[in-house]
Structure formats: C-alpha cells, structure tokens
C-alpha atoms as a PDB file:
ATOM      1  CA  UNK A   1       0.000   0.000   0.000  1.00  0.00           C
ATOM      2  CA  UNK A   2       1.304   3.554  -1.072  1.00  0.00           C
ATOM      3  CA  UNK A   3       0.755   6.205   1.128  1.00  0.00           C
ATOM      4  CA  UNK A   4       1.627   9.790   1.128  1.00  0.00           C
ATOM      5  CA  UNK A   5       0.749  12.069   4.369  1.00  0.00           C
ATOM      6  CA  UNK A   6      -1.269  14.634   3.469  1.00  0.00           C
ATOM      7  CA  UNK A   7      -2.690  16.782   6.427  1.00  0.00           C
ATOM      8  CA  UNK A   8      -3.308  16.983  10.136  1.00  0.00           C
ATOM      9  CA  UNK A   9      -6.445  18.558  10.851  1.00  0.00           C
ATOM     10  CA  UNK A  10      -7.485  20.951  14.705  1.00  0.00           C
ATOM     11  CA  UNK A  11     -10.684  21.963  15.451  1.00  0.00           C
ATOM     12  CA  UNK A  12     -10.687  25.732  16.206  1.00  0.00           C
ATOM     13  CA  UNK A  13     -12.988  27.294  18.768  1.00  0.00           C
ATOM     14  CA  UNK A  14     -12.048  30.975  17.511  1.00  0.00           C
ATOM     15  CA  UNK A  15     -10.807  31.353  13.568  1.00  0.00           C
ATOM     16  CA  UNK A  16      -9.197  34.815  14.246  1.00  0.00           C
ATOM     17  CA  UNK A  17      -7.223  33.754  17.566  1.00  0.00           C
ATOM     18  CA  UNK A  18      -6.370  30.664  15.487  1.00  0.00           C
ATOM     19  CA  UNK A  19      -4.953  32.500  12.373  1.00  0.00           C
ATOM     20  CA  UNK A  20      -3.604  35.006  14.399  1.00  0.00           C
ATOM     21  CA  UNK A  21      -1.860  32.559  16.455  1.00  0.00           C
ATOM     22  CA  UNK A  22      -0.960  29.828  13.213  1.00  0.00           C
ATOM     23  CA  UNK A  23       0.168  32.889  10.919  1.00  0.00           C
ATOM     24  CA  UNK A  24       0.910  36.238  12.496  1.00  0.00           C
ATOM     25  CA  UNK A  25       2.775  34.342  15.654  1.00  0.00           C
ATOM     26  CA  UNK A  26       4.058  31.284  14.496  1.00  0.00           C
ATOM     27  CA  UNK A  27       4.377  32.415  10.853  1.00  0.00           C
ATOM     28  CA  UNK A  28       2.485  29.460   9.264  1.00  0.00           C
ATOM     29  CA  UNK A  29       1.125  30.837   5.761  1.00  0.00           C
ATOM     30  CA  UNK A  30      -2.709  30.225   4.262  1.00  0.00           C
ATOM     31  CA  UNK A  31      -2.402  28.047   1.002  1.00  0.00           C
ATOM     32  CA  UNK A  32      -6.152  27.419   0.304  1.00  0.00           C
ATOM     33  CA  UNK A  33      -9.426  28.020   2.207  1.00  0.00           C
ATOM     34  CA  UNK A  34     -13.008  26.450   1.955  1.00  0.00           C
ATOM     35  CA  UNK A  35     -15.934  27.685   3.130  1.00  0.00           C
ATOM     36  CA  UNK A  36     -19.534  25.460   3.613  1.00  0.00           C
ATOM     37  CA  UNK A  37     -22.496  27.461   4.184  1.00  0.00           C
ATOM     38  CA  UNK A  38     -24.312  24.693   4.132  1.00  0.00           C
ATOM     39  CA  UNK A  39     -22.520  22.907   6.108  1.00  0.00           C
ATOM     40  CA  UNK A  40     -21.635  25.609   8.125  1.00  0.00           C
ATOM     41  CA  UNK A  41     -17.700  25.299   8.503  1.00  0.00           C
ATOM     42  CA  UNK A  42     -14.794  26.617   7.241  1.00  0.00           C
ATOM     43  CA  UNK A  43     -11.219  24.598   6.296  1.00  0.00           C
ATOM     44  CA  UNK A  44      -8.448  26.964   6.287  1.00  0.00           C
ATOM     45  CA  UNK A  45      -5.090  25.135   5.228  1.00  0.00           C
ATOM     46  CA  UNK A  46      -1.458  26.186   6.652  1.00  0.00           C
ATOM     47  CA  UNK A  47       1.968  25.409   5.161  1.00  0.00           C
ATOM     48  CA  UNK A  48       5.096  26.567   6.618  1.00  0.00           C
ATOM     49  CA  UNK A  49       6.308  29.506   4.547  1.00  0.00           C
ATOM     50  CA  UNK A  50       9.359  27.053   2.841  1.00  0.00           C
ATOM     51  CA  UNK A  51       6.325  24.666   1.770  1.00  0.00           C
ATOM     52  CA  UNK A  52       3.783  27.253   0.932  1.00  0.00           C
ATOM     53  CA  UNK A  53       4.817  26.424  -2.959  1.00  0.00           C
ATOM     54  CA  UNK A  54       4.960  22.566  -2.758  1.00  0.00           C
ATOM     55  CA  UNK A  55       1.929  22.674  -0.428  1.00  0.00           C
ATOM     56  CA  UNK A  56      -0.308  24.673  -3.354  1.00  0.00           C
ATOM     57  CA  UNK A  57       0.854  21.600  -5.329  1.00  0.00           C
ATOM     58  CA  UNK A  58      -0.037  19.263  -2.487  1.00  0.00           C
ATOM     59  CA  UNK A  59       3.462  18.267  -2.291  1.00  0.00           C
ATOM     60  CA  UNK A  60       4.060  19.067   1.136  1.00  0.00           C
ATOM     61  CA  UNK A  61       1.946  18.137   4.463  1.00  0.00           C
ATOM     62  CA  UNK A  62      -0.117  21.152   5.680  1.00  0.00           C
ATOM     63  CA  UNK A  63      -2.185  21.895   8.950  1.00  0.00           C
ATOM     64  CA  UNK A  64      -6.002  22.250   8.217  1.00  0.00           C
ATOM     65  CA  UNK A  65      -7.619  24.106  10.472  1.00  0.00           C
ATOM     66  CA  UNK A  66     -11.428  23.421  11.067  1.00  0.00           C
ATOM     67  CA  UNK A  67     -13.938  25.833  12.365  1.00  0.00           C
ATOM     68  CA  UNK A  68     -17.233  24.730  12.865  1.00  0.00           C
ATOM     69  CA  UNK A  69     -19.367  27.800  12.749  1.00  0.00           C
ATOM     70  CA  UNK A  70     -21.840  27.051  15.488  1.00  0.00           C
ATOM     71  CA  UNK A  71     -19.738  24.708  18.100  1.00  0.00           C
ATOM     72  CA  UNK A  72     -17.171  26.760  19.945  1.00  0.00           C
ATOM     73  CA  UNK A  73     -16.058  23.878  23.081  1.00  0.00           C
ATOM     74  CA  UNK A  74     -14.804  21.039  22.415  1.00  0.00           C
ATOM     75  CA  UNK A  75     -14.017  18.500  25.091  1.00  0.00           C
ATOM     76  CA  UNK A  76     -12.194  15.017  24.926  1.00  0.00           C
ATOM     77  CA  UNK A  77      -9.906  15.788  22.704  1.00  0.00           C
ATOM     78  CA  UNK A  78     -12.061  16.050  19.989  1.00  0.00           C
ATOM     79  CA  UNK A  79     -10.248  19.305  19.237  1.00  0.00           C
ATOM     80  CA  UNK A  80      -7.615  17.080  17.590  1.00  0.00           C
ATOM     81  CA  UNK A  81      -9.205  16.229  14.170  1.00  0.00           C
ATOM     82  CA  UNK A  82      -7.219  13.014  12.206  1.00  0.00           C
ATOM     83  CA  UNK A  83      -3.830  12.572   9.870  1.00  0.00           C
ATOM     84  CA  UNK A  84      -4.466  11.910   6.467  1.00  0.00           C
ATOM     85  CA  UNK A  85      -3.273   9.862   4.019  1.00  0.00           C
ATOM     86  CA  UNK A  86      -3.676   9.717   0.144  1.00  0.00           C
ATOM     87  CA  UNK A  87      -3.412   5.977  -1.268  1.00  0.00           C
ATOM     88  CA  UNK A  88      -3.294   4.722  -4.883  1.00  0.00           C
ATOM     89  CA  UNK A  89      -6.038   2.171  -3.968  1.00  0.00           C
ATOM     90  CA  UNK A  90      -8.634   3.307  -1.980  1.00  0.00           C
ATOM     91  CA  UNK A  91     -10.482  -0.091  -2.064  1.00  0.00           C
ATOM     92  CA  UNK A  92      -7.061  -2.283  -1.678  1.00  0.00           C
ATOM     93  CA  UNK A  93      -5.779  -0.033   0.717  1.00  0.00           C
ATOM     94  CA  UNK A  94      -9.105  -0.688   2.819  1.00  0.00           C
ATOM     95  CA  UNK A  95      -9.108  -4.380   1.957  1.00  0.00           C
ATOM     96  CA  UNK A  96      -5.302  -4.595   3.317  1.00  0.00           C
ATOM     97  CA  UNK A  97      -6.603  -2.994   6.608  1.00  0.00           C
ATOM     98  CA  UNK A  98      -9.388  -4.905   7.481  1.00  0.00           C
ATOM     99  CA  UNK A  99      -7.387  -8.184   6.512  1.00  0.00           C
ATOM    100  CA  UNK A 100      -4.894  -6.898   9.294  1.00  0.00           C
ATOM    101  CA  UNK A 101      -7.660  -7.033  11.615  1.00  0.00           C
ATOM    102  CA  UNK A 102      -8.470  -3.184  11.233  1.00  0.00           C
ATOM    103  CA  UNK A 103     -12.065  -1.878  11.401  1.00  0.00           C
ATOM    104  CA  UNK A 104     -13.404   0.403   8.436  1.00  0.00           C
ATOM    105  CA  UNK A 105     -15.308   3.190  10.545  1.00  0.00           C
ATOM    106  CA  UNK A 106     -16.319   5.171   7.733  1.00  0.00           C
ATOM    107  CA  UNK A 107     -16.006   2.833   4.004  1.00  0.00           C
ATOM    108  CA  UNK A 108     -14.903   4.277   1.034  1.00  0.00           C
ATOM    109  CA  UNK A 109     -18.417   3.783   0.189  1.00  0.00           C
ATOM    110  CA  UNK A 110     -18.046   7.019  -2.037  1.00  0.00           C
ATOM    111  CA  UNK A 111     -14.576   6.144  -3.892  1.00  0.00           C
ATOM    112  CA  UNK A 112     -12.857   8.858  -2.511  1.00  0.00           C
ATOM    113  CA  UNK A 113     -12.736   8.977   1.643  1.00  0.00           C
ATOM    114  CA  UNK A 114     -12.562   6.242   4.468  1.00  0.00           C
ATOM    115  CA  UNK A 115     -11.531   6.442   8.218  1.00  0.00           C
ATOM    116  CA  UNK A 116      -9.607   4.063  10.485  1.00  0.00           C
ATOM    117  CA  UNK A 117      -9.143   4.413  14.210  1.00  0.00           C
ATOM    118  CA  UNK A 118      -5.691   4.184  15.722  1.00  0.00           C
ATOM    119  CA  UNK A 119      -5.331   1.417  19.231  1.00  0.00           C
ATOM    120  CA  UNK A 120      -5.411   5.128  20.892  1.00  0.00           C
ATOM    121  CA  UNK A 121      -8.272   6.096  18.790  1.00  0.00           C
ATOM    122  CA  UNK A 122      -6.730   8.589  16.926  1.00  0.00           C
ATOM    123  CA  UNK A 123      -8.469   9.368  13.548  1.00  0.00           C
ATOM    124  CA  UNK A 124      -7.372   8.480  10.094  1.00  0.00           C
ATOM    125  CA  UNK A 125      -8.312   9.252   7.044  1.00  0.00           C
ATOM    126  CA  UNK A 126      -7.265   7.739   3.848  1.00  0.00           C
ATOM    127  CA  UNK A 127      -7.834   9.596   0.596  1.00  0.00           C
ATOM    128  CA  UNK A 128      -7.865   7.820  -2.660  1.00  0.00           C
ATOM    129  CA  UNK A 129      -5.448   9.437  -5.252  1.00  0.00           C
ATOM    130  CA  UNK A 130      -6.612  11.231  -7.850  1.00  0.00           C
ATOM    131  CA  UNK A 131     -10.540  10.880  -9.130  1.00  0.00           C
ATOM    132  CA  UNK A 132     -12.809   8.907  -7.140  1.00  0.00           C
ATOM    133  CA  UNK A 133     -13.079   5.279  -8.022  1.00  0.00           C
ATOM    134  CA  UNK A 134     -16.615   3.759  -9.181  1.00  0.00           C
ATOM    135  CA  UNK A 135     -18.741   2.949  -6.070  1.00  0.00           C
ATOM    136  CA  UNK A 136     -17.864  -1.060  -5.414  1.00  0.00           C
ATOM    137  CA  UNK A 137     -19.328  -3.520  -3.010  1.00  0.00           C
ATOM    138  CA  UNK A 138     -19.078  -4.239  -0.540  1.00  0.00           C
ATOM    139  CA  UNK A 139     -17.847  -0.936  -0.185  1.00  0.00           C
ATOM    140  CA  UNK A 140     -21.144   0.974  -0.989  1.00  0.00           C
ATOM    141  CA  UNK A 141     -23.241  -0.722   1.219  1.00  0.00           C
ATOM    142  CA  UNK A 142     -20.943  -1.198   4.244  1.00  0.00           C
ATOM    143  CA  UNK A 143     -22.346   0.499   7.490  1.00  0.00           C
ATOM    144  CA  UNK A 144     -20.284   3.157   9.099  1.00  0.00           C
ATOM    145  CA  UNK A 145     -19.559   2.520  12.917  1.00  0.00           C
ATOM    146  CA  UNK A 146     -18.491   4.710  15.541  1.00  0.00           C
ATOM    147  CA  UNK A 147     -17.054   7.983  15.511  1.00  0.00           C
ATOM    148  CA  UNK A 148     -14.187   9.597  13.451  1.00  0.00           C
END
C-alpha cells in the first residue's frame, strides 16, 4: 500500500485567535481556504512559509484548520481532528486494513474517503489518489460505525 501524508487537521474554537496565532505568531502561511455554508464550517489550510509552494501543489503536508461555525467547546480531545493519508487504492488499501484485523469506521463507500481508528483512537483518514473510483461492493453498502 502507497501512502503519502497529506494533512493533520485541529478543530478551532475561535478562527481569528487561530490565524492570528498559526500565521501572524508562528508564521504558518494560508495556502487554500473552503468555506460550507451549508454545512456551516470553514477549512483553512497552513503550510510553513518554505512549503507554501509545494503545499499549493499538495506536495508538502499542511495543517487544516477546522472551524465549525456554530460549536465553539470542544471536550475530549475532539479538538484534535485526524492525519491523512492519500493511497493509490482506496479499495485495496481498505481491503489490506481490514485483513490486518483493522475496522473500516467510515467505508470508502463514495470512492474517494474512508476512516480508520488508531489502538489510541486517533483518527485516520485515507484519501484515494486522484478521481474517485466507481462505487464497489461491498464498499457501498458497508455500514459506518463509531465515531471519526
């Protein structure tokens, strides 16, 4: 299985203290942004200023920042969002896991996005590479489980 690391992704409670702190303070600069009014969050991604140009090319890792518009605590850690991954084979690379004895929280059930949980139940998500595959069983009609 190919992997290449992607992001880590923080839950925000305050977008300007975050920026503020991420880019004015630490010096962290803002490579793309999406906002969801619909969804009602905003992703905000962060390279470090010598991987702001291989970052724009998603070449180099970056932070992603999450603010969820209307939830400002978060408690259990859940502040700490998940790594991600990009694989060639999103369908393999899930196969692969749950031969190993790893649970599929979220399947690929789209082609493009799954979710693993770490022994310590940290978050993973696995990204297939490039365009999304063609939805597959049993892949499409797997249940999710859990929390990621």
């Amino acid at each position: 299985m190919s992997l290449r690391f992607l992001h880590t992704m923080v839950r925000v409670s305050d977008l300007d203290s975050a920026l503020d702190f991420f880019c004015d303070k630490l010096g962290l600069v803002q490579t793309k942004r999406y906002d969801s009014d619909e969804g009602r969050f905003s992703l905000i991604y962060l390279a470090a200023p010598h991987d702001v140009n291989s970052a724009k090319e998603q070449r180099s890792p970056e932070l992603e920042l999450t603010y969820n518009w209307d939830q400002h605590e978060y408690t259990g850690g859940r502040n700490f969002g998940h790594l991600a991954y990009e694989v060639d084979d999103i369908y393999q690379a899930c196969q692969r896991l749950m031969d190993k004895g790893v649970s599929i929280n979220r399947p690929p059930a789209d082609g493009h996005m799954a979710f693993i949980i770490s022994p310590d139940g940290i978050s993973i998500e696995l990204l297939q590479k490039g365009d999304r595959l063609s939805p597959k069983e049993p892949w499409a009609s797997m249940p999710k489980t859990g929390h990621w």
